[in-house]
PDB file of N, CA and C in Angstrom:
ATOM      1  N   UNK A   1      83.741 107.653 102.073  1.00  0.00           N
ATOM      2  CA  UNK A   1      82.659 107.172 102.905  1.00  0.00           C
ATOM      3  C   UNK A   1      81.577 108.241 102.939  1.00  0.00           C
ATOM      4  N   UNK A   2      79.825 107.652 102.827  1.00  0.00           N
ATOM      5  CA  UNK A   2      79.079 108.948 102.801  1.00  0.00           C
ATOM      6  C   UNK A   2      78.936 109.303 104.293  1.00  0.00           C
ATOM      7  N   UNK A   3      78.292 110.533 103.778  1.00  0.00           N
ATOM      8  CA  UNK A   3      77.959 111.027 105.542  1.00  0.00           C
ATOM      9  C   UNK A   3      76.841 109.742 106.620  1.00  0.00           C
ATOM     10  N   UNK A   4      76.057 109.405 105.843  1.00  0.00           N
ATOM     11  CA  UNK A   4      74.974 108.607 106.278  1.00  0.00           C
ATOM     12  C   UNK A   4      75.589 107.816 106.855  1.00  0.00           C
ATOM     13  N   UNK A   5      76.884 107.022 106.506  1.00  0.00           N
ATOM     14  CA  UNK A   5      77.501 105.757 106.892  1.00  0.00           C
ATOM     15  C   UNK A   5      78.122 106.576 108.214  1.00  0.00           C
ATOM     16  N   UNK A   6      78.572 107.834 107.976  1.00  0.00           N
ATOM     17  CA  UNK A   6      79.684 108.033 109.315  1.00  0.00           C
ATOM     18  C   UNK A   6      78.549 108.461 110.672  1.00  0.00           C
ATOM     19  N   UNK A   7      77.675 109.020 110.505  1.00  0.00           N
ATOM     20  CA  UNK A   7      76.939 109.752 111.248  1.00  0.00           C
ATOM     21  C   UNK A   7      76.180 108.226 112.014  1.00  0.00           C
ATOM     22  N   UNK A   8      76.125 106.859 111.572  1.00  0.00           N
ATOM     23  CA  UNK A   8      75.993 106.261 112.468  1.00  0.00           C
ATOM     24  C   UNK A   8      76.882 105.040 113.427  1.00  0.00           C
ATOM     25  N   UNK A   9      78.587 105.842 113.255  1.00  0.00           N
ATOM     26  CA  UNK A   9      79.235 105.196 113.419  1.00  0.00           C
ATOM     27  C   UNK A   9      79.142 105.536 115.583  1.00  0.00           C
ATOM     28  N   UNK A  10      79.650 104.667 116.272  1.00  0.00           N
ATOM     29  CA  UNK A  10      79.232 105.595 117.551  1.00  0.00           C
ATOM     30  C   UNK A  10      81.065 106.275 117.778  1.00  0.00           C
ATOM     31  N   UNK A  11      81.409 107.036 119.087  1.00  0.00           N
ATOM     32  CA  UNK A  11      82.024 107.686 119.220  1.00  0.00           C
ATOM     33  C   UNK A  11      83.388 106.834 118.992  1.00  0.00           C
ATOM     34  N   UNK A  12      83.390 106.168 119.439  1.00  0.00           N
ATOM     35  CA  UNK A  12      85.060 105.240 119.775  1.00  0.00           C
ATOM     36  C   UNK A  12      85.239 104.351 117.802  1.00  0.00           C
ATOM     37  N   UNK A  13      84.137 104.021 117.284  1.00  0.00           N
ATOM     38  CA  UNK A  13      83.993 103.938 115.672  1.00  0.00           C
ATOM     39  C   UNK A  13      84.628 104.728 114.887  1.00  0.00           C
ATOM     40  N   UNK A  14      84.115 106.323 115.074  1.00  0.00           N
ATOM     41  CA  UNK A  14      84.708 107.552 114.793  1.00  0.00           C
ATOM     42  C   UNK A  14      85.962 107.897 114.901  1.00  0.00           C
ATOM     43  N   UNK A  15      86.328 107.644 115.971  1.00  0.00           N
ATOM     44  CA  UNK A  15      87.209 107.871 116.369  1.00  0.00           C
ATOM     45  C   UNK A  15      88.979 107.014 115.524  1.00  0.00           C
ATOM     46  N   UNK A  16      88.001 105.762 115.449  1.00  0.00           N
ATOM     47  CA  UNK A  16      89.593 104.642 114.878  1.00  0.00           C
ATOM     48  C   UNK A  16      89.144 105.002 113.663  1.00  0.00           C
ATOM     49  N   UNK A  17      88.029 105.355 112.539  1.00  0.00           N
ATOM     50  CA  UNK A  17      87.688 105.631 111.431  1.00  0.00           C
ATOM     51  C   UNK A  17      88.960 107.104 111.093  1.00  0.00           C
ATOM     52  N   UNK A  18      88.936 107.823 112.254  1.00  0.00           N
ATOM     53  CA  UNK A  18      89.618 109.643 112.062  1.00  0.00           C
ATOM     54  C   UNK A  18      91.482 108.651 111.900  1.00  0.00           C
ATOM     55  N   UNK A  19      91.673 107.826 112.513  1.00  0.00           N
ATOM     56  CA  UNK A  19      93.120 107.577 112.792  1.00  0.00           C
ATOM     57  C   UNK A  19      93.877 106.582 111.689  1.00  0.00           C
ATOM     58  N   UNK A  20      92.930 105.674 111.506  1.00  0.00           N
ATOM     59  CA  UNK A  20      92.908 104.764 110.330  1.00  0.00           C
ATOM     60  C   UNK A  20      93.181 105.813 108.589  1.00  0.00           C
ATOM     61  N   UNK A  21      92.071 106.716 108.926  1.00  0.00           N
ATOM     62  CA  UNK A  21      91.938 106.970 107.520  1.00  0.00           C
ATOM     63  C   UNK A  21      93.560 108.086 107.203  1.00  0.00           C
ATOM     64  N   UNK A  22      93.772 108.502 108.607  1.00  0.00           N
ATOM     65  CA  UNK A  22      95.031 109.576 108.511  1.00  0.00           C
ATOM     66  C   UNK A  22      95.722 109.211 108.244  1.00  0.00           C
ATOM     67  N   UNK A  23      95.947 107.240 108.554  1.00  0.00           N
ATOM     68  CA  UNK A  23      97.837 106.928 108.109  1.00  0.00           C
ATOM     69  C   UNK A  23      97.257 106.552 106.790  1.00  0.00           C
ATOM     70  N   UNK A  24      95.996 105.893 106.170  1.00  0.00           N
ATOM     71  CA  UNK A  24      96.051 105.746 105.008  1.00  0.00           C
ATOM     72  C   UNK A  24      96.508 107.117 104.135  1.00  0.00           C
ATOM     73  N   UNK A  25      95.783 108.260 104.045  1.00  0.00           N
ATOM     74  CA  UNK A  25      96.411 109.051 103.678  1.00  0.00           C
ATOM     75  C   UNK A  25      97.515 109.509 103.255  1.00  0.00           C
ATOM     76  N   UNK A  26      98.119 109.099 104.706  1.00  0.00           N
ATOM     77  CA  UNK A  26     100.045 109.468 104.780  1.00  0.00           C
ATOM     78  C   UNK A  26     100.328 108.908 103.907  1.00  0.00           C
ATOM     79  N   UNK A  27     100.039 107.585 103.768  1.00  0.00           N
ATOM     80  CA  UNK A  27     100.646 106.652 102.696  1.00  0.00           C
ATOM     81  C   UNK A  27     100.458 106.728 101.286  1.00  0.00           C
ATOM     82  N   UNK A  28      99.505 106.904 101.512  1.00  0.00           N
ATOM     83  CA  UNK A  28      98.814 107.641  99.528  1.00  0.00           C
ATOM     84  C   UNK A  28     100.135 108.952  99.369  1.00  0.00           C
ATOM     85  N   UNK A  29      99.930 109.947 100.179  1.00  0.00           N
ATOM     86  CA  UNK A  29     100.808 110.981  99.673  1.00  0.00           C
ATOM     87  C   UNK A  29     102.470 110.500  99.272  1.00  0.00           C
ATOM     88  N   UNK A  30     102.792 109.573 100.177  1.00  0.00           N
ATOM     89  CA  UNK A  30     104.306 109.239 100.152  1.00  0.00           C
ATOM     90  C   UNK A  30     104.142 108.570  98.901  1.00  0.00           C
ATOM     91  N   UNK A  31     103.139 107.909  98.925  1.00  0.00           N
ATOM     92  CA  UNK A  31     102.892 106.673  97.177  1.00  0.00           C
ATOM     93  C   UNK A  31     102.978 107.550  96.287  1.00  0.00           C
ATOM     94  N   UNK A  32     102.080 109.059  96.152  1.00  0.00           N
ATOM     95  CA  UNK A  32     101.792 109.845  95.167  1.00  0.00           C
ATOM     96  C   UNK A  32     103.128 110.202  94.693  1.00  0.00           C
ATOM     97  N   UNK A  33     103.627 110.729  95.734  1.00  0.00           N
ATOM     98  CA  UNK A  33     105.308 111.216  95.591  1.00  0.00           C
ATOM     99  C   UNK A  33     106.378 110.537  94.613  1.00  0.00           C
ATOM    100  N   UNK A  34     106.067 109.449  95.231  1.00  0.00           N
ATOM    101  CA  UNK A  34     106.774 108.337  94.468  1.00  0.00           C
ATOM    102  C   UNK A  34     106.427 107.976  93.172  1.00  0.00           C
ATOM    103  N   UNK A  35     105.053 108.044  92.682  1.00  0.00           N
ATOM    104  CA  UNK A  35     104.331 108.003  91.179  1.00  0.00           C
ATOM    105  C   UNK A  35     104.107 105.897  91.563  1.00  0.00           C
ATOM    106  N   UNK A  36     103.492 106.000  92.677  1.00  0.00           N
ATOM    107  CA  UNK A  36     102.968 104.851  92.943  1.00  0.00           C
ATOM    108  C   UNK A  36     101.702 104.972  92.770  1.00  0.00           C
ATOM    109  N   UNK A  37     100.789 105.789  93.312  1.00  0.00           N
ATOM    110  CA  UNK A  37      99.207 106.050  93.338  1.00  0.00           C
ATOM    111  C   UNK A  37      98.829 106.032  91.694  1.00  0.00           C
ATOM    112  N   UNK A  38      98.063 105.127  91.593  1.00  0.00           N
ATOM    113  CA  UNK A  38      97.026 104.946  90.485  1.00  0.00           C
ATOM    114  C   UNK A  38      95.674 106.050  89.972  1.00  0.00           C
ATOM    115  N   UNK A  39      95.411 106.134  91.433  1.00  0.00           N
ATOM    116  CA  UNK A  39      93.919 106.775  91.443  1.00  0.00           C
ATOM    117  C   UNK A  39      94.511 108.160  92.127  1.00  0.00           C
ATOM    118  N   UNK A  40      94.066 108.981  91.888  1.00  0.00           N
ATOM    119  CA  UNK A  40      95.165 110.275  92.416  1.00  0.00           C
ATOM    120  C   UNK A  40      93.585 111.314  93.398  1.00  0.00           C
ATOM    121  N   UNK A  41      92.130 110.372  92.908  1.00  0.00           N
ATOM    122  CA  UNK A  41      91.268 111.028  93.154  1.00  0.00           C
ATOM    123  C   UNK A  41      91.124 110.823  94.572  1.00  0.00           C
ATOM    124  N   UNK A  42      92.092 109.364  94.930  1.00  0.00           N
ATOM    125  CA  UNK A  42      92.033 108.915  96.514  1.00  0.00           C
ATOM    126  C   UNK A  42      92.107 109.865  97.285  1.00  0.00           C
ATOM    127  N   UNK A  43      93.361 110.526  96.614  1.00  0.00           N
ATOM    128  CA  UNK A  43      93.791 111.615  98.395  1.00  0.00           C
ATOM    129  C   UNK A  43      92.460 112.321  98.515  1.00  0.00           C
ATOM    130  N   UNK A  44      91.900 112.979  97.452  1.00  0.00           N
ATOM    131  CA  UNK A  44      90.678 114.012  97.889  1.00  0.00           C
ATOM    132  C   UNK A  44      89.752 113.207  98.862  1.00  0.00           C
ATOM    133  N   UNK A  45      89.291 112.087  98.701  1.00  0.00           N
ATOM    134  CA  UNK A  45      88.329 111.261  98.931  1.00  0.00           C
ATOM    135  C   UNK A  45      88.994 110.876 100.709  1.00  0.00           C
ATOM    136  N   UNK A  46      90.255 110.572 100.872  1.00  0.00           N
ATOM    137  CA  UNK A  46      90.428 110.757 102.465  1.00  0.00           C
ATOM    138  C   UNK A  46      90.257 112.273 102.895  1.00  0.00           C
ATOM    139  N   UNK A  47      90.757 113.017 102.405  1.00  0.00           N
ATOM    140  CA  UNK A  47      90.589 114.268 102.735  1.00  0.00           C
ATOM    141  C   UNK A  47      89.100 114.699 103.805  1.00  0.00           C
ATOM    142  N   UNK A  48      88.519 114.318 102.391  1.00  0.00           N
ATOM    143  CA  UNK A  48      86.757 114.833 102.770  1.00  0.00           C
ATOM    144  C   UNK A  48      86.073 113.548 104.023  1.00  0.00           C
ATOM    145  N   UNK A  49      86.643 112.411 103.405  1.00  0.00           N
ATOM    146  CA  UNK A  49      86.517 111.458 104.289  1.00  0.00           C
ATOM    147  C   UNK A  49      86.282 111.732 105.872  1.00  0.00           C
ATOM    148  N   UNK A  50      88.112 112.421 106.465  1.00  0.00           N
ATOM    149  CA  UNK A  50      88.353 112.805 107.560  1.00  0.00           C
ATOM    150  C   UNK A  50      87.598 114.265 108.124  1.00  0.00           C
ATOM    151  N   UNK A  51      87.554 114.896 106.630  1.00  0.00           N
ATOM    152  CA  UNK A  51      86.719 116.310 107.374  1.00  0.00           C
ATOM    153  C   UNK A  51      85.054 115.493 108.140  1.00  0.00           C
ATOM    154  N   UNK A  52      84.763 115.313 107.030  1.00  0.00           N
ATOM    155  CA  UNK A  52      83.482 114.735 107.707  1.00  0.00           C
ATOM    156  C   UNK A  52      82.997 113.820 108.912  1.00  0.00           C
ATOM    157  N   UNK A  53      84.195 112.997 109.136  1.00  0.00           N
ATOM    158  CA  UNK A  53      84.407 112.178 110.162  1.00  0.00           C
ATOM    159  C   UNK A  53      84.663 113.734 111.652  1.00  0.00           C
ATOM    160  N   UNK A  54      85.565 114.597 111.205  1.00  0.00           N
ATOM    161  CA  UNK A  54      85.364 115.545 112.534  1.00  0.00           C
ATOM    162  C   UNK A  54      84.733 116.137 112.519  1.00  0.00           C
ATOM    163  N   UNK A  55      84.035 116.459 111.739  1.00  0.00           N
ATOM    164  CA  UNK A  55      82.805 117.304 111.635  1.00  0.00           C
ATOM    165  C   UNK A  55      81.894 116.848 112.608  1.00  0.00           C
ATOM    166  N   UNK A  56      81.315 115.565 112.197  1.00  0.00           N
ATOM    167  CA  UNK A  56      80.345 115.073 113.002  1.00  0.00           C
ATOM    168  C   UNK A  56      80.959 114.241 114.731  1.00  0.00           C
ATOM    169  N   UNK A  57      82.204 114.655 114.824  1.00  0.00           N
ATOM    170  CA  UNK A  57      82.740 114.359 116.215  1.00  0.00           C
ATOM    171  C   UNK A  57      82.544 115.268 117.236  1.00  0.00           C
ATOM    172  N   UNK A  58      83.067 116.945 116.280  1.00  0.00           N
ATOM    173  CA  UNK A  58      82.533 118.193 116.889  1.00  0.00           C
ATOM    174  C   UNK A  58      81.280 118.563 117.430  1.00  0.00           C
ATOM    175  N   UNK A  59      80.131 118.132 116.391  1.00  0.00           N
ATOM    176  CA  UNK A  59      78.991 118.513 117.101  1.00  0.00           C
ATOM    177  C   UNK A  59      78.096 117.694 117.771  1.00  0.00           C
ATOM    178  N   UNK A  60      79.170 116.204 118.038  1.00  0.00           N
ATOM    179  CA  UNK A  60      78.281 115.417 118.909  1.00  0.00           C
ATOM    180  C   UNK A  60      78.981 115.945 120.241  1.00  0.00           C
ATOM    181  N   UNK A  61      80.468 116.598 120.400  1.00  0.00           N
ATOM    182  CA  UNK A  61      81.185 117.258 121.317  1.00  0.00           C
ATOM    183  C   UNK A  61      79.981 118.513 122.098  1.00  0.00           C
ATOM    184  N   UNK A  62      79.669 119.026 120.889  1.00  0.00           N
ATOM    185  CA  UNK A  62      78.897 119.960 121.452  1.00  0.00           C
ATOM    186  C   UNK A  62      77.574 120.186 121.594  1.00  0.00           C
ATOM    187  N   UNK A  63      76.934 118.845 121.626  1.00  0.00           N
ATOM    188  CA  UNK A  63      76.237 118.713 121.960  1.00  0.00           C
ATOM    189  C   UNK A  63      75.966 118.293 123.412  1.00  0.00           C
ATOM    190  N   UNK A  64      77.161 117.636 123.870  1.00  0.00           N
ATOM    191  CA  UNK A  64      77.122 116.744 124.841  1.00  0.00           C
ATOM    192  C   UNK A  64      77.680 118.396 125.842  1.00  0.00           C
ATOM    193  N   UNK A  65      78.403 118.759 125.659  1.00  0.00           N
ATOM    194  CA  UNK A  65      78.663 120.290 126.497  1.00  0.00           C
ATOM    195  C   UNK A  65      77.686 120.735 126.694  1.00  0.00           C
ATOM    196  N   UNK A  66      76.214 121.266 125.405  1.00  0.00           N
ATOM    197  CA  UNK A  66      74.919 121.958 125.104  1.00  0.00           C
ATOM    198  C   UNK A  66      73.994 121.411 126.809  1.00  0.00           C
ATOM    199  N   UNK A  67      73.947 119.797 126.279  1.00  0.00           N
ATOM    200  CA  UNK A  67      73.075 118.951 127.291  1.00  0.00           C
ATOM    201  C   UNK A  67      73.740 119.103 128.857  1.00  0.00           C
ATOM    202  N   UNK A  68      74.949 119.508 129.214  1.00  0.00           N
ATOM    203  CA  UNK A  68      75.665 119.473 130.477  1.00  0.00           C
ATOM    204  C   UNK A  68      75.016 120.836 131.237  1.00  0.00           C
ATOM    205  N   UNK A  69      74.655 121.857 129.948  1.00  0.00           N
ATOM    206  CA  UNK A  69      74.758 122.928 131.003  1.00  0.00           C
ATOM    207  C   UNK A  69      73.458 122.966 131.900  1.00  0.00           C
TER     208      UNK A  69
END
């Protein structure tokens, strides 16, 4: 997923996007294990997926702390 798409997902979006993409993951790795996975480029692609998904969770976090004080 690009950044553009995640950055206008809103918080609770983000959020099932971070949880969703983790069990997919799980499952790719257990598939990989197994010599089920086809595309092996998947796992990277959740990987970065999820970084980016907390990435932009963090600094809407801290933003919202920034605006409190």
């Amino acid at each position: 997923m690009k950044l553009q798409d995640i950055t206008k997902k809103t918080d609770a979006e983000l959020t099932e996007l971070i949880v969703t993409t983790r069990a997919d993951l799980a499952k790719a790795v257990i598939d990989s294990r197994t010599k089920e996975v086809k595309n092996t480029k998947q796992l990277a692609a959740f990987k970065k997926t999820i970084a980016r998904a907390l990435t932009i969770a963090r600094e809407r976090e801290i933003a919202k702390m920034e605006a409190a004080e």
